[in-house]
Every structure is written in structure tokens, then in C-alpha cells.
Protein backbone atom coordinates (compact mmCIF):
# COMPACT_ATOMS: atom_id res chain seq x y z
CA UNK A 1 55.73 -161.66 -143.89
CA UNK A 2 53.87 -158.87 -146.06
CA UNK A 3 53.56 -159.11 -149.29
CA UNK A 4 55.97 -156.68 -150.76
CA UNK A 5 58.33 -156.70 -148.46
CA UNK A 6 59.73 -158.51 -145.56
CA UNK A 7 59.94 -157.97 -141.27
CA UNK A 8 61.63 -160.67 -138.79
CA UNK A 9 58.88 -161.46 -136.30
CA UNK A 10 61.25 -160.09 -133.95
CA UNK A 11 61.06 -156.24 -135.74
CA UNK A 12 58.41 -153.50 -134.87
CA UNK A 13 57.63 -150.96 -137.97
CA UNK A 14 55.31 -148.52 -136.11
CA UNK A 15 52.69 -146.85 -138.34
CA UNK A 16 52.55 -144.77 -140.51
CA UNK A 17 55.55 -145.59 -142.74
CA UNK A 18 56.23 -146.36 -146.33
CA UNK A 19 57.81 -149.42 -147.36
CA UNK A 20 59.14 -149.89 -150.31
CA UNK A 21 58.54 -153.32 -152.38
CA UNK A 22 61.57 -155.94 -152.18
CA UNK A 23 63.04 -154.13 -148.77
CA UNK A 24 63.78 -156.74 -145.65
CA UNK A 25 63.73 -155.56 -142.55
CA UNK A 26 65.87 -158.39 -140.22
CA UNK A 27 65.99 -159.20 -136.51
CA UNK A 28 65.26 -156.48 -133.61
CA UNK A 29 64.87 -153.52 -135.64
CA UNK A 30 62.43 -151.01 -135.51
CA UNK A 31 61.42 -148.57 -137.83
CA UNK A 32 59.10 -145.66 -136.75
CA UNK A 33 56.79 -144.05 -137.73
CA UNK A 34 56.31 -141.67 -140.90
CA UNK A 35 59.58 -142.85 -142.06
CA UNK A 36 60.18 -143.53 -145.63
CA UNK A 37 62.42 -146.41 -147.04
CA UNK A 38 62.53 -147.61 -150.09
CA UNK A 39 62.59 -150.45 -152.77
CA UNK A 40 64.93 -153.36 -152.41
CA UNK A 41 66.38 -152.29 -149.13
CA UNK A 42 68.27 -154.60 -146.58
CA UNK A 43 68.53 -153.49 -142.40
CA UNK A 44 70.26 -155.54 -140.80
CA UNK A 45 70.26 -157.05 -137.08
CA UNK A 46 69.48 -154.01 -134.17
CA UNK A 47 68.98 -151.62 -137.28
CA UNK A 48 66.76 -148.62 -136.05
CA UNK A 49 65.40 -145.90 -137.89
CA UNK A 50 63.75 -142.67 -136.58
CA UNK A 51 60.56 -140.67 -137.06
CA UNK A 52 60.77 -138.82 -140.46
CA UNK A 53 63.90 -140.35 -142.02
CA UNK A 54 64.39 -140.80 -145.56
CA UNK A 55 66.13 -143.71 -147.33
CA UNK A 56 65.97 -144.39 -150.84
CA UNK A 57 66.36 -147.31 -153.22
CA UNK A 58 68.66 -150.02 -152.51
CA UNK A 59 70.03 -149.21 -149.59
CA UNK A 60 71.82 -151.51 -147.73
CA UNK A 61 72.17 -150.81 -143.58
CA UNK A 62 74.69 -153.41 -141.81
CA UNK A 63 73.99 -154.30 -138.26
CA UNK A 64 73.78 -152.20 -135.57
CA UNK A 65 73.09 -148.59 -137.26
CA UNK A 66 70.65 -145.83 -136.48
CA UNK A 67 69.23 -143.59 -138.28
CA UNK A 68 68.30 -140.32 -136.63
CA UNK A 69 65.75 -138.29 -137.42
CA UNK A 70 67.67 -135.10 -139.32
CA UNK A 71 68.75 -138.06 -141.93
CA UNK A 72 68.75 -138.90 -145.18
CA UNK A 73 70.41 -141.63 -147.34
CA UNK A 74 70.13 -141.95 -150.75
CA UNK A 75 69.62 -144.35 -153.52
CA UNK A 76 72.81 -147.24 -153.00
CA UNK A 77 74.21 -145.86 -149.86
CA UNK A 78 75.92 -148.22 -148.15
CA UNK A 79 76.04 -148.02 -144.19
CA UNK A 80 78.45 -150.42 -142.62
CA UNK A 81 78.10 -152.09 -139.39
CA UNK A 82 78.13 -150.27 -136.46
CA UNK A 83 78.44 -146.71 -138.10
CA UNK A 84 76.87 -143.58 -136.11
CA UNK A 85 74.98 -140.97 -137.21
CA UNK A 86 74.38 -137.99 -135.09
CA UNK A 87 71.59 -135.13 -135.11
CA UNK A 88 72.37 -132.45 -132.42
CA UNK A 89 76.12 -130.85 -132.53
CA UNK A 90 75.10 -129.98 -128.70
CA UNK A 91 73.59 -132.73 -127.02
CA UNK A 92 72.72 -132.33 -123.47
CA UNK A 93 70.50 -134.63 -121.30
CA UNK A 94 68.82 -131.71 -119.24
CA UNK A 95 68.06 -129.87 -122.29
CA UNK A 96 65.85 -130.80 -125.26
CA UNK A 97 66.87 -129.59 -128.53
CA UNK A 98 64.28 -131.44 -130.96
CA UNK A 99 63.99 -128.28 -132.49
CA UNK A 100 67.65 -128.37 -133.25
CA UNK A 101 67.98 -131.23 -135.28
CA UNK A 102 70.23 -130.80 -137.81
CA UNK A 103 69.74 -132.09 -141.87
CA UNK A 104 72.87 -134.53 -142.68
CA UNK A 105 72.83 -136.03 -146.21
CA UNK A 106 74.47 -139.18 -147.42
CA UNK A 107 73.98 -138.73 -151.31
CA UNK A 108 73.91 -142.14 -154.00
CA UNK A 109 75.99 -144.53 -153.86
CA UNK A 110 77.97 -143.63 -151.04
CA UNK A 111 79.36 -145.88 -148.45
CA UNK A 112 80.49 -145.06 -144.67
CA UNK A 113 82.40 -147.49 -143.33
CA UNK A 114 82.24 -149.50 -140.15
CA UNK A 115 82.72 -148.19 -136.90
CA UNK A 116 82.79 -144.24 -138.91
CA UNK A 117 81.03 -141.54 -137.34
CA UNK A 118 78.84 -138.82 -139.39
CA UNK A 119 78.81 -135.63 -137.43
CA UNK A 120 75.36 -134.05 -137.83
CA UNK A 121 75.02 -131.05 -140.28
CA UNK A 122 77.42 -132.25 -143.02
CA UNK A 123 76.51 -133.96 -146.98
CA UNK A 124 78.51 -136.80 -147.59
CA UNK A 125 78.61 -136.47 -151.90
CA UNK A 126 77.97 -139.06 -154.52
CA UNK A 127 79.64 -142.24 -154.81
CA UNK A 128 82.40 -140.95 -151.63
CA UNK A 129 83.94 -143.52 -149.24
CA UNK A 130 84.08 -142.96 -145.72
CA UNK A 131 86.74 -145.52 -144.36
CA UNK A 132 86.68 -147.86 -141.59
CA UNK A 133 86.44 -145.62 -137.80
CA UNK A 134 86.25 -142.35 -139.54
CA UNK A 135 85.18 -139.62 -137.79
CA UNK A 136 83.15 -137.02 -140.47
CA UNK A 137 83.09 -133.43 -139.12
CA UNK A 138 82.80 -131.61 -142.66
CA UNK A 139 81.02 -132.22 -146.10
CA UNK A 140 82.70 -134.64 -148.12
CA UNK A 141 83.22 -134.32 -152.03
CA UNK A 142 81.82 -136.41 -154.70
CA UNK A 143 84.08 -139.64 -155.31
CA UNK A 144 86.31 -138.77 -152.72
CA UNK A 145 88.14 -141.18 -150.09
CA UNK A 146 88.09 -139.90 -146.75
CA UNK A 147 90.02 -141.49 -143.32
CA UNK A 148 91.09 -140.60 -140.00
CA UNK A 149 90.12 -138.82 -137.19
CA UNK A 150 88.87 -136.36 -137.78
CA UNK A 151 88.11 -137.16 -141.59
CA UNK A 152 90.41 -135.84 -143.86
CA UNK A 153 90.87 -136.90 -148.02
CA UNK A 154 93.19 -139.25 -149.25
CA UNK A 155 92.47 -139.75 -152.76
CA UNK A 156 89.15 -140.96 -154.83
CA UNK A 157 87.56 -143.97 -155.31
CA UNK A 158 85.14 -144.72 -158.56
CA UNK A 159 81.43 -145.39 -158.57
CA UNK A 160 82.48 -149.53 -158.32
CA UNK A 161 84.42 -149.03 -155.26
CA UNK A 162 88.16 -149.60 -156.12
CA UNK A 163 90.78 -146.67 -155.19
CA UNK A 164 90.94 -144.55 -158.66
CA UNK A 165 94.78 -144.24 -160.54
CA UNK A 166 97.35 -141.36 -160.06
CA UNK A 167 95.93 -138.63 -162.96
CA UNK A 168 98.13 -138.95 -165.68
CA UNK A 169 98.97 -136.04 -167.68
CA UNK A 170 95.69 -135.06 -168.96
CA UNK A 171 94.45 -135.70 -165.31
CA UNK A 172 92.69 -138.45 -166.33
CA UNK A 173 92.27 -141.42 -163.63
CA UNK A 174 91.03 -144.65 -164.23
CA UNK A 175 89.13 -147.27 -162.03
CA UNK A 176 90.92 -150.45 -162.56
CA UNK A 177 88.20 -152.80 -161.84
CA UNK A 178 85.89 -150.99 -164.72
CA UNK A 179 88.55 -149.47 -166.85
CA UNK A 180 86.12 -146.19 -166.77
CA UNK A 181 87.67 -142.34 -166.22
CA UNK A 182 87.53 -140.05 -164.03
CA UNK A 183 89.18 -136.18 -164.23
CA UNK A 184 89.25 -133.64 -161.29
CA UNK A 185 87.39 -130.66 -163.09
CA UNK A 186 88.39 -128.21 -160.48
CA UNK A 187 90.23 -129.12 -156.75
CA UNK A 188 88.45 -132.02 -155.43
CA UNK A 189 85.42 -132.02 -158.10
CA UNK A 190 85.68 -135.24 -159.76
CA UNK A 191 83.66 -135.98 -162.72
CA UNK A 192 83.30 -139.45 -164.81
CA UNK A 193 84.03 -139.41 -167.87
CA UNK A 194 81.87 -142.77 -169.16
CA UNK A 195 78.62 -142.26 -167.80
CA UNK A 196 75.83 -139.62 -167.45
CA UNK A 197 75.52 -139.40 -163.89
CA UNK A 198 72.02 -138.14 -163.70
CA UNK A 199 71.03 -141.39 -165.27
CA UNK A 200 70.09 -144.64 -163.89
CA UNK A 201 73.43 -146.60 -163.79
CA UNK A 202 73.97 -150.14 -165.27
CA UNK A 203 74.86 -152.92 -161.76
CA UNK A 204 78.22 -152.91 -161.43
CA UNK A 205 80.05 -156.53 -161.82
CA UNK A 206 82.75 -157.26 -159.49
């Protein structure tokens, strides 16, 4: 027990790393070294995270993820159990490629579903949903709901998580659990309409 944030006995956090205050770190993961995670974090169970990865605030990693070096997640990102990230398009074991580590960026409030795969190389936008076994070979848009294999868009989901309406005539759609609105600017650019979304957002209820 530290005392601004939390590691099961049965967790190694190799030093140096940062650590934010409020994050838990739960059984038989390991963090190493000169990552940086931050406040109010949760890994789960067999949660590992690689040299020189970035998380942000409140992020919330289900059991059995890791995090390769190459990655970033965001503030909010959810990471579901048992969802892969990759680093190397190229992988072979005779062959070291360190040096070819590629950047892949999961940006706020995003969430990849469990059992999805994140190809290496690609940003995953703000407040997008991967689904369930998803298989991500290409950036994803802000907002929007991606499925299938490989990953292709179905629609968009709002910044609480619920599928957003059909645009009406203005092209407005609407969230149903928040009531708030959402308009596609330009082909699969979604904006809201309620909320500046370069500020810090309210919790969402429900």
C-alpha cells in the first residue's frame, strides 16, 4: 500500500515510473519502468504495461490487457478485458524491430471493447467505440461506432455511451440517455453541440 495510490502485493511496478494519486494497480500486473499513468486509474487482474507508455487520467484497463510500448491512452479511455494492442505491423521472432515501433493513439474517452484488436500505427478519436472482437486496422473518427472484422463504421455513439439517433433534417442527432446533440459537420466529423469539448466535462450519470 503507498500512500497515493494502490499495488496488490502480488504486482511488480519496476522503477522509474510515475504514478498518479488515486490509481490501483490489482493482482499480477506489472508496470515497467519509465512509464507514466495517471490519477484515479484502475488495471485490472494480469494488466501489463510497457517501458515508456503513456496513460492519462482515469483510465480504466479490464483484465488481461497490455500495453505496448508505441502506446498511448488518454484521459477516460476505457480498455475492456482481454483487448490487444499491437506495436510492430511486421513482427518476426528472428528479427528485432525495436526500432520499429509504431505510435498508436487511443484519444479521451474512448472505449475498445473486449476481445477487439488495435492494429499498431492507427488513432482511435475522441469519445469512439470499438465493439466487442473488433479488429482496428485504420484510424477511427471522433464519436464513431466501429465493428467487425476488419473494423468498419456503423453509426456514432455520444460522449455517455448510448448509440446516437438517425439525424433528423437539420442533421441533428441526439443521445437519448443525455438528451444532448450531436451534427456530422462534414462525412464522419461529428461535433456536440452542448458542450465545449476542450473543456473538462461534467461525470456523466447513467
Amino acid at each position: 500500500m503507498n500512500k497515493s495510490y494502490t499495488v496488490h502485493p502480488s504486482a511488480y511496478v519496476d522503477e522509474p515510473s510515475e504514478i498518479g494519486l488515486g490509481t490501483m494497480i490489482w493482482h499480477f500486473s506489472h508496470v515497467m519502468k519509465n512509464a507514466r499513468i495517471g490519477r484515479n486509474c484502475i488495471l485490472g487482474q494480469n494488466v501489463h504495461i510497457a517501458n515508456d507508455v503513456v496513460i492519462g487520467d482515469n483510465v480504466k484497463i479490464q483484465n488481461n490487457v497490455s500495453v505496448f510500448t508505441g502506446v498511448e491512452l488518454e484521459d477516460d479511455v476505457f480498455c475492456g478485458p482481454s483487448s490487444v494492442f499491437t506495436n510492430v505491423t511486421n513482427p518476426r521472432s528472428q528479427i528485432v524491430r525495436r526500432d520499429k515501433y509504431e505510435r498508436t493513439l487511443v484519444k479521451r474517452g474512448a472505449s475498445i471493447g473486449a476481445n477487439a484488436t488495435v492494429v499498431c500505427g492507427v488513432t482511435v478519436g475522441m469519445y469512439a467505440f470499438v465493439g466487442a472482437g473488433a479488429v482496428v486496422t485504420e484510424d477511427v473518427l471522433d464519436y464513431a461506432l466501429v465493428v467487425g472484422v476488419p473494423a468498419r463504421p456503423v453509426g456514432f455513439m455520444g460522449r455517455h455511451g448510448y448509440r446516437l439517433s438517425a439525424p433528423d433534417s437539420a442533421g441533428i442527432m441526439i443521445c437519448p440517455a443525455s438528451g444532448w446533440r450531436y451534427r456530422e459537420e462534414e462525412p464522419g466529423c461529428v461535433r456536440c453541440l452542448d458542450w465545449d469539448e476542450g473543456a473538462k466535462l461534467p461525470e456523466a450519470q447513467g
